[in-house]
C-alpha atoms as a PDB file:
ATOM      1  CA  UNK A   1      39.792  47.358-277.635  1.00  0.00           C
ATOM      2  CA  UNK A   2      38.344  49.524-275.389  1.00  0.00           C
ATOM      3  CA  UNK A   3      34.453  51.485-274.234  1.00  0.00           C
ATOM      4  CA  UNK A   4      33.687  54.408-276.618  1.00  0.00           C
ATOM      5  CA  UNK A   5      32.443  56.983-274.123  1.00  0.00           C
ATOM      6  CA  UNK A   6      29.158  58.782-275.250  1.00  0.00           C
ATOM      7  CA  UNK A   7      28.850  61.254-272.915  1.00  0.00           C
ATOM      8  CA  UNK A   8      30.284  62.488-269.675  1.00  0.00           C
ATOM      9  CA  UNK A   9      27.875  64.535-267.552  1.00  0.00           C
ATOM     10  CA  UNK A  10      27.147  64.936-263.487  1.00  0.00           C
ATOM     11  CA  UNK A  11      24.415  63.871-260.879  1.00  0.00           C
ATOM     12  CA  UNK A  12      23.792  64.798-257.249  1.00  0.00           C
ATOM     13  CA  UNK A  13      25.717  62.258-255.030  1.00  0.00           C
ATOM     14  CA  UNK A  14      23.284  62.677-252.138  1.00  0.00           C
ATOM     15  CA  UNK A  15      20.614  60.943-254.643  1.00  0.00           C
ATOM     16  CA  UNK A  16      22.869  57.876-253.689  1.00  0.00           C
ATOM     17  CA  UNK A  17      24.366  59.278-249.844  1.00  0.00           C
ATOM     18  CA  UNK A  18      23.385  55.552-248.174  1.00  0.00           C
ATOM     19  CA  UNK A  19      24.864  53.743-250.842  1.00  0.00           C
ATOM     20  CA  UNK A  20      27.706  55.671-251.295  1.00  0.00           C
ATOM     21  CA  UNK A  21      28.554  55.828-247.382  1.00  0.00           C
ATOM     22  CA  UNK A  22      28.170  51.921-247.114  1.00  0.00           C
ATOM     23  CA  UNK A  23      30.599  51.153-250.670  1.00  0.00           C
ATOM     24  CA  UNK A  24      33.494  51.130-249.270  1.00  0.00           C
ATOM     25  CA  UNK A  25      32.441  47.960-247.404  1.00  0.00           C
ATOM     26  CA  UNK A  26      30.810  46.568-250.619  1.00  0.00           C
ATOM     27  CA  UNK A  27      33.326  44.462-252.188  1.00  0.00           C
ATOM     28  CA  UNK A  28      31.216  42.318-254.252  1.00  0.00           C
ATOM     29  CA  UNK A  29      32.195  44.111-257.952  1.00  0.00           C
ATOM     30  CA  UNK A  30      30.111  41.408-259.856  1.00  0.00           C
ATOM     31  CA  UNK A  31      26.465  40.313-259.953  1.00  0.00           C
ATOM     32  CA  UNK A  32      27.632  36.826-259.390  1.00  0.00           C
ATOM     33  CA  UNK A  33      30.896  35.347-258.081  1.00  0.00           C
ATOM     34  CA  UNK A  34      31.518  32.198-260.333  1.00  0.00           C
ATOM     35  CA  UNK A  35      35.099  31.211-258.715  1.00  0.00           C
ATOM     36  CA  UNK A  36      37.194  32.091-256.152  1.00  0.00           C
ATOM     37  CA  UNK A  37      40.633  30.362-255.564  1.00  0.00           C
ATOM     38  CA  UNK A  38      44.150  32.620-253.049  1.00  0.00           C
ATOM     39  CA  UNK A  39      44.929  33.912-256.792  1.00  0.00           C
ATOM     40  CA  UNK A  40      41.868  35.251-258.102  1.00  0.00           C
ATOM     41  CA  UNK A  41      38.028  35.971-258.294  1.00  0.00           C
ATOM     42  CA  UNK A  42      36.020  35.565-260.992  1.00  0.00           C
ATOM     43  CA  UNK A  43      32.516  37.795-261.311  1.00  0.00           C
ATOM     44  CA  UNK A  44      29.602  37.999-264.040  1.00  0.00           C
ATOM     45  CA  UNK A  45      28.419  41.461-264.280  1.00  0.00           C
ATOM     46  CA  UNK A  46      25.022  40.933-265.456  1.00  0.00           C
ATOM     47  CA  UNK A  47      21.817  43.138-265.831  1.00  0.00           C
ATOM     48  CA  UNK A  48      19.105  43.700-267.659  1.00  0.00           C
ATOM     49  CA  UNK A  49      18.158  47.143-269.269  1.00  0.00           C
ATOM     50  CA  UNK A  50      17.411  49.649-266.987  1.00  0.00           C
ATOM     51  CA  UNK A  51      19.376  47.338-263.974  1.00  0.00           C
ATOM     52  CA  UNK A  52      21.575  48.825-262.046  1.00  0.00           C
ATOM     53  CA  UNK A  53      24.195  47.490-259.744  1.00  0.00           C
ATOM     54  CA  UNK A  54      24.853  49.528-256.435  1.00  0.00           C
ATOM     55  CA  UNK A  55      28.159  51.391-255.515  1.00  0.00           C
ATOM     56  CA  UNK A  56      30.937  49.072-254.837  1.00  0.00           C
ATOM     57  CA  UNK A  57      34.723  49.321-254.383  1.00  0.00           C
ATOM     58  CA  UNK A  58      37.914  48.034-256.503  1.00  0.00           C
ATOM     59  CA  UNK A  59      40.289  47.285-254.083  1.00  0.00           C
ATOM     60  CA  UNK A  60      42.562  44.854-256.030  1.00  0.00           C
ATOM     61  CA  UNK A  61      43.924  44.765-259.637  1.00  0.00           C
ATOM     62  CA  UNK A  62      41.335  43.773-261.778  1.00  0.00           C
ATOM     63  CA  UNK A  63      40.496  43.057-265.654  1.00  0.00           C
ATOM     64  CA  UNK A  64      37.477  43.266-267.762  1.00  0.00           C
ATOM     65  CA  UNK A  65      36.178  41.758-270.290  1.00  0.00           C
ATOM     66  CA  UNK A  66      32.376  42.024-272.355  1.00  0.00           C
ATOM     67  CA  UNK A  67      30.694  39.342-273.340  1.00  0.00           C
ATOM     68  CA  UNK A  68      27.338  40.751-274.540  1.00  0.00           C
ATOM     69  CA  UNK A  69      27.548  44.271-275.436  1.00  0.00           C
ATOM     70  CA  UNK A  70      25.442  47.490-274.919  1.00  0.00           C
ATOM     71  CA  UNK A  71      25.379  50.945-273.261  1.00  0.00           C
ATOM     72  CA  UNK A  72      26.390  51.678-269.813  1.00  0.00           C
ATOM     73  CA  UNK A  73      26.378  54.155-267.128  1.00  0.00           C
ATOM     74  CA  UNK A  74      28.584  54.525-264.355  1.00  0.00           C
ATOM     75  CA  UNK A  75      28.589  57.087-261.462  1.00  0.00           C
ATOM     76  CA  UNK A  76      31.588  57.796-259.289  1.00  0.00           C
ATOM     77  CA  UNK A  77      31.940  58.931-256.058  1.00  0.00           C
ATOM     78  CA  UNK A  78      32.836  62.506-257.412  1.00  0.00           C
ATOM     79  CA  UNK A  79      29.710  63.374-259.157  1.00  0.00           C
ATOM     80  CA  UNK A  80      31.379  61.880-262.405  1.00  0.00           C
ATOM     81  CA  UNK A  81      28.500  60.180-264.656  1.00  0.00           C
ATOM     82  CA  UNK A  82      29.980  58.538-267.642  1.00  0.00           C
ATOM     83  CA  UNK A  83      28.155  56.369-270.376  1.00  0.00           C
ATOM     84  CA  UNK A  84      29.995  54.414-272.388  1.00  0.00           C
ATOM     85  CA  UNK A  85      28.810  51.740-275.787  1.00  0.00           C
ATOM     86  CA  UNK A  86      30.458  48.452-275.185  1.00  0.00           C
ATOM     87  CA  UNK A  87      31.141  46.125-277.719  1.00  0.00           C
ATOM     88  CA  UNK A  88      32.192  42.756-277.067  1.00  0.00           C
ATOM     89  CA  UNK A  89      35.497  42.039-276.410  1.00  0.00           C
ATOM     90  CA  UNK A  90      36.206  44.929-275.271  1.00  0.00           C
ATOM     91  CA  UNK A  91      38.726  44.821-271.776  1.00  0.00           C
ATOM     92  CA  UNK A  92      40.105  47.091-269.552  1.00  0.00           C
ATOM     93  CA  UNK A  93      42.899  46.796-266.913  1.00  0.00           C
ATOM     94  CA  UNK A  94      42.959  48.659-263.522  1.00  0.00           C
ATOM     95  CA  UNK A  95      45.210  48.905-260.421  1.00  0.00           C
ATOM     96  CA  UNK A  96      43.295  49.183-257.085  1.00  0.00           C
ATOM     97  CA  UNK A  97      44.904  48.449-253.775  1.00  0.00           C
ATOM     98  CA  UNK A  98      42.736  49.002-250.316  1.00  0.00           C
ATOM     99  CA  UNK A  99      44.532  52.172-249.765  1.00  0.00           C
ATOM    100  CA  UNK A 100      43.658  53.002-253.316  1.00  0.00           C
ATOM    101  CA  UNK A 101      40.483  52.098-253.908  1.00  0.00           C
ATOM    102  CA  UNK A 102      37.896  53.070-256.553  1.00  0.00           C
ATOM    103  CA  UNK A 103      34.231  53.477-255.959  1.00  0.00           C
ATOM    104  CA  UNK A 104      31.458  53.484-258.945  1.00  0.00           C
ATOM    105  CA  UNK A 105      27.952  51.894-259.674  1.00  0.00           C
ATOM    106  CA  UNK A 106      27.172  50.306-262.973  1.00  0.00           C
ATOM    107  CA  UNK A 107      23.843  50.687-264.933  1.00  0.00           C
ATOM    108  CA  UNK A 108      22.702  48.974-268.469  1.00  0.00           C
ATOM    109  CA  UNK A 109      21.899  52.555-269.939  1.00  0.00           C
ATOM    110  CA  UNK A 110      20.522  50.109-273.146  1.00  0.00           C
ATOM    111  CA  UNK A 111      17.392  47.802-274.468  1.00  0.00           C
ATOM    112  CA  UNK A 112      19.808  44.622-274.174  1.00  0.00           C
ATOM    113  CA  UNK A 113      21.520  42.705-271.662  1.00  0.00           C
ATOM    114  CA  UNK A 114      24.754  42.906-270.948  1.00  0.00           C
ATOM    115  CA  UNK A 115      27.328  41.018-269.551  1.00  0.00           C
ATOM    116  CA  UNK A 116      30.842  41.734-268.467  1.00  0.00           C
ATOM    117  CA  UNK A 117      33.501  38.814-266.851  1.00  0.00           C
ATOM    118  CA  UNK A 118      35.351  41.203-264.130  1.00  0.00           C
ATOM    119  CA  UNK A 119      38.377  39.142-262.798  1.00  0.00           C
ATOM    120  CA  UNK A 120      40.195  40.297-259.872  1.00  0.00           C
ATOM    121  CA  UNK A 121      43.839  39.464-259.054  1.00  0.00           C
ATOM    122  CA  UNK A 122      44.510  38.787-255.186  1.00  0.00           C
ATOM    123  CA  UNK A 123      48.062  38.595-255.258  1.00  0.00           C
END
């Protein structure tokens, strides 16, 4: 199962040029790191409507997964703006490596919570 995208759209990047110029130092890719062992992290991705988590880079291999559902936005680096309805269960797999990396923000585009489990794979 994956996100049904809603709409796909642009913004001006230099509404974000501070955050964007320090993301590639932001590895924190969850609200809250639950565990942490030399195999993998475990984050909750957590907000409230109209919460949005900064920019932030994917540097590993990561899954993941929703728990509670809802509408999200996320910006890339490009100018992409993408907002997607997420239903739980649904999970997504990317490959990241530090040479690689990705850079996006999240935002609950929605009236509910939502939660996401993002695990990333160290190896």
């Amino acid at each position: 199962m994956t996100a049904r995208v809603i709409e796909t759209t642009s913004f001006d990047p230099n509404a974000f040029v501070e955050e964007l110029d320090n993301a590639p130092a932001n590895l924190d890719v969850g609200t809250r790191l639950w565990f942490e062992n030399q195999a993998i992290r475990v984050w909750e991705v957590r907000l409230k409507p109209g919460e949005r988590g900064p920019f932030h880079a994917h540097t590993r291999r990561y899954f993941w997964t929703v728990v509670d559902g809802g509408i999200g936005r996320q910006r890339t680096a490009d100018g992409t703006m993408i907002t997607r309805e997420y239903n739980v269960g649904d999970t997504n797999y990317s490959e990241h490596s530090p040479d690689d990396p990705t850079i996006h923000d999240f935002e609950n585009a929605g009236d509910t919570d939502i939660r996401f489990v993002t695990v990333e794979l160290l190896d």
